[in-house]
C-alpha atoms as a PDB file:
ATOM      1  CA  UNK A   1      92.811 107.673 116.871  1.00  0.00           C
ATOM      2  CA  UNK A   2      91.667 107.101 113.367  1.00  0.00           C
ATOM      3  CA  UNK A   3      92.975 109.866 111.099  1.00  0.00           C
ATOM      4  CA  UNK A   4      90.960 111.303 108.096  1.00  0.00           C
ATOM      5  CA  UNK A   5      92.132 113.823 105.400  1.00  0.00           C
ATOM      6  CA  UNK A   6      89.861 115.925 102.991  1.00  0.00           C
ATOM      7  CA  UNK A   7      89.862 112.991 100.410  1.00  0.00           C
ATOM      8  CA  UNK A   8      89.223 110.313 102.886  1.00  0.00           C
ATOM      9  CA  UNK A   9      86.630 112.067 104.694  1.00  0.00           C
ATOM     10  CA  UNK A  10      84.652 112.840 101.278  1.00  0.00           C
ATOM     11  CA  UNK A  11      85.189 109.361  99.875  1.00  0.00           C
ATOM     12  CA  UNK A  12      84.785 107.360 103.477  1.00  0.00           C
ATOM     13  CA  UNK A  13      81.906 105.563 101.830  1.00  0.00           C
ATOM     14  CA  UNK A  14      83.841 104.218  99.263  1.00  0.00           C
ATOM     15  CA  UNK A  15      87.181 103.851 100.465  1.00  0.00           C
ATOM     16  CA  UNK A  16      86.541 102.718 104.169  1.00  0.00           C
ATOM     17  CA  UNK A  17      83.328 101.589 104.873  1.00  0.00           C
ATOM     18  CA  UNK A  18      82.768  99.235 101.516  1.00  0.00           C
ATOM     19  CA  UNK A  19      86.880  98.998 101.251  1.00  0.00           C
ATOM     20  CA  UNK A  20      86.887  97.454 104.349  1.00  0.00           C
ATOM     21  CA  UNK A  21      83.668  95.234 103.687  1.00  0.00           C
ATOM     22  CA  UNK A  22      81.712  97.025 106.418  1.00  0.00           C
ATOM     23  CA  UNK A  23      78.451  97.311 104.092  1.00  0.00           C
ATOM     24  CA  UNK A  24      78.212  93.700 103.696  1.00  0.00           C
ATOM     25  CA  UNK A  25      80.046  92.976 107.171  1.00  0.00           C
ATOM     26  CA  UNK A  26      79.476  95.268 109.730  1.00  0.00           C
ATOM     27  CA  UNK A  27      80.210  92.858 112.626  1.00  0.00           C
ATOM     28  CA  UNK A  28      83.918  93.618 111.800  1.00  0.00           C
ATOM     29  CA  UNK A  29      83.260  96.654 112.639  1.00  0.00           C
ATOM     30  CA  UNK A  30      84.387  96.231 116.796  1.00  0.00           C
ATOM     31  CA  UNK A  31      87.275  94.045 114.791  1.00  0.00           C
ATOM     32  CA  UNK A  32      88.748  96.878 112.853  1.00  0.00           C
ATOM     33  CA  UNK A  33      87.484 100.100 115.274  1.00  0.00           C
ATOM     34  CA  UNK A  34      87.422  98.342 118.417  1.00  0.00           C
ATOM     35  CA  UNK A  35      90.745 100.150 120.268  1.00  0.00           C
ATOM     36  CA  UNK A  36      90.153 103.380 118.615  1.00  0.00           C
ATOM     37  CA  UNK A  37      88.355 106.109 120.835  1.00  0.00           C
ATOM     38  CA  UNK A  38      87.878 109.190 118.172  1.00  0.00           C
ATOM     39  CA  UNK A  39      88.433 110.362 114.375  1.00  0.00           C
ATOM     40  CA  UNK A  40      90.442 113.203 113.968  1.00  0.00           C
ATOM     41  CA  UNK A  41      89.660 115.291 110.479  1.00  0.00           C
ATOM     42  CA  UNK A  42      93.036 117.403 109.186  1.00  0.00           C
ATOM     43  CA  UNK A  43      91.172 119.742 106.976  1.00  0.00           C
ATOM     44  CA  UNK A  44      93.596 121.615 104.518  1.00  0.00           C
ATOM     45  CA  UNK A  45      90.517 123.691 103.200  1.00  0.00           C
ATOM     46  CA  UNK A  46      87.955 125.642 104.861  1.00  0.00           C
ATOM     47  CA  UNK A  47      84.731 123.487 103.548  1.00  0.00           C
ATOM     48  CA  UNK A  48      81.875 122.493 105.680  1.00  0.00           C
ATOM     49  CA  UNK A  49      80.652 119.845 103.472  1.00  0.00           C
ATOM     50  CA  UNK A  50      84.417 118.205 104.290  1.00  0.00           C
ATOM     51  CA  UNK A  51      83.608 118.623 108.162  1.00  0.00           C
ATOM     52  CA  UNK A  52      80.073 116.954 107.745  1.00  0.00           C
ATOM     53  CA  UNK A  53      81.923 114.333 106.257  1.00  0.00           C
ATOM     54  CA  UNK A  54      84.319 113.603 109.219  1.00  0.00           C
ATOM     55  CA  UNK A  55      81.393 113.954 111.429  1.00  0.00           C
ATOM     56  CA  UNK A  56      79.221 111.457 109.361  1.00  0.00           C
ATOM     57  CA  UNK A  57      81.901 108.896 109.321  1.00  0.00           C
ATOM     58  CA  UNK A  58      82.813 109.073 113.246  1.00  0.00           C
ATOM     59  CA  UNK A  59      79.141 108.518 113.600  1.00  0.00           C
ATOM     60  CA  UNK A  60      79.408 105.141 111.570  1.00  0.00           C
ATOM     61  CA  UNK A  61      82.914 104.263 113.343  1.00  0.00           C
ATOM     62  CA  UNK A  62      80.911 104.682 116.598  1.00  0.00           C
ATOM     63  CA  UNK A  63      83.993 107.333 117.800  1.00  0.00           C
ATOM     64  CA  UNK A  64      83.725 110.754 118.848  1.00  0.00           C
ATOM     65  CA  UNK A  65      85.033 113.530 116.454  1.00  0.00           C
ATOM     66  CA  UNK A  66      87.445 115.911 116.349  1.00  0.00           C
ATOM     67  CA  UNK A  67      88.503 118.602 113.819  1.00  0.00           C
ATOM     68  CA  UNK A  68      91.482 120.449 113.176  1.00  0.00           C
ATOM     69  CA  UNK A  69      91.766 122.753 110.237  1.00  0.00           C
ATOM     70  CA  UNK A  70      95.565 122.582 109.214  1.00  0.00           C
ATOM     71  CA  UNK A  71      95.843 124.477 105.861  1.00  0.00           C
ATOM     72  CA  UNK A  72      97.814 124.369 103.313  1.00  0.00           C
ATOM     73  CA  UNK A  73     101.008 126.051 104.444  1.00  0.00           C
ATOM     74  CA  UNK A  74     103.503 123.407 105.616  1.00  0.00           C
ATOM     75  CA  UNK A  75     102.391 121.801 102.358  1.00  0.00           C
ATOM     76  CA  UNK A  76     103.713 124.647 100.101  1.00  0.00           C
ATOM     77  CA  UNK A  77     106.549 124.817 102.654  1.00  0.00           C
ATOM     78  CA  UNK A  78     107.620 121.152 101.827  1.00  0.00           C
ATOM     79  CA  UNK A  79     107.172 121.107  98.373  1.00  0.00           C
ATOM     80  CA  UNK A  80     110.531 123.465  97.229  1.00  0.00           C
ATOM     81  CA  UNK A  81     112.370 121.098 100.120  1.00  0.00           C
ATOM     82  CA  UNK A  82     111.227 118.020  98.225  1.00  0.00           C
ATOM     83  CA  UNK A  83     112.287 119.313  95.151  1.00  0.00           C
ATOM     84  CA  UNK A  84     115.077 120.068  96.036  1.00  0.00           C
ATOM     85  CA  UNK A  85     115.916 116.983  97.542  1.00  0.00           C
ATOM     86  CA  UNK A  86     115.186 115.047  94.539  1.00  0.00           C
ATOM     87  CA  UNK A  87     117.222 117.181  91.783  1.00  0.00           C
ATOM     88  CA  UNK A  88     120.377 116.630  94.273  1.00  0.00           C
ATOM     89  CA  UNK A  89     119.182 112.466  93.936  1.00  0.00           C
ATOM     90  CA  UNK A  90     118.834 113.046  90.303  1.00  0.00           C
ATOM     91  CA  UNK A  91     122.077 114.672  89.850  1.00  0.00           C
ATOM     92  CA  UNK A  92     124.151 111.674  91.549  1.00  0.00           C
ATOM     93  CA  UNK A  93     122.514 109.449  89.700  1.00  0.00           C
ATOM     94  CA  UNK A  94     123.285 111.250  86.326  1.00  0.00           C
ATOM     95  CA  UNK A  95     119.946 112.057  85.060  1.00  0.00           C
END
């Protein structure tokens, strides 16, 4: 499974495809994507545009699609854990 978030499914183009040389190589293609069967799109917003995205890049990748909106939440959840974890690495190392 090839996983995409928001950012990589707007920026696939970009990031993927011509990061990978796919534009100017696209035998590598089966090289790269061979073993994979689908794309699976974590949305953390609610945005079509973002889903036509995944879809649009599965259809390059030859792979069937699949999307799962996951929100935001576990994100806010982890962010007062991570903060906390880093003042208590701060603190022993006297900063």
């Amino acid at each position: 499974t090839f996983y995409l978030t928001d950012f990589l499914a707007k920026h696939f183009d970009a990031l993927v495809w011509q990061g990978l040389g796919l534009e100017d190589h696209p035998e590598l293609l089966s090289a790269y994507f061979g073993n994979y069967r689908r794309v699976v799109l974590f949305s953390q917003t609610v945005d079509q545009d973002t889903v036509n995205a995944g879809k649009v890049a599965a259809q390059k990748l030859g792979l069937l699609f699949e999307h799962r909106h996951v929100g935001l939440k576990h994100f806010a959840e982890a962010i007062p854990v991570l903060y906390k974890s880093m003042s208590k690495l701060n603190e022993t190392k006297g900063e």
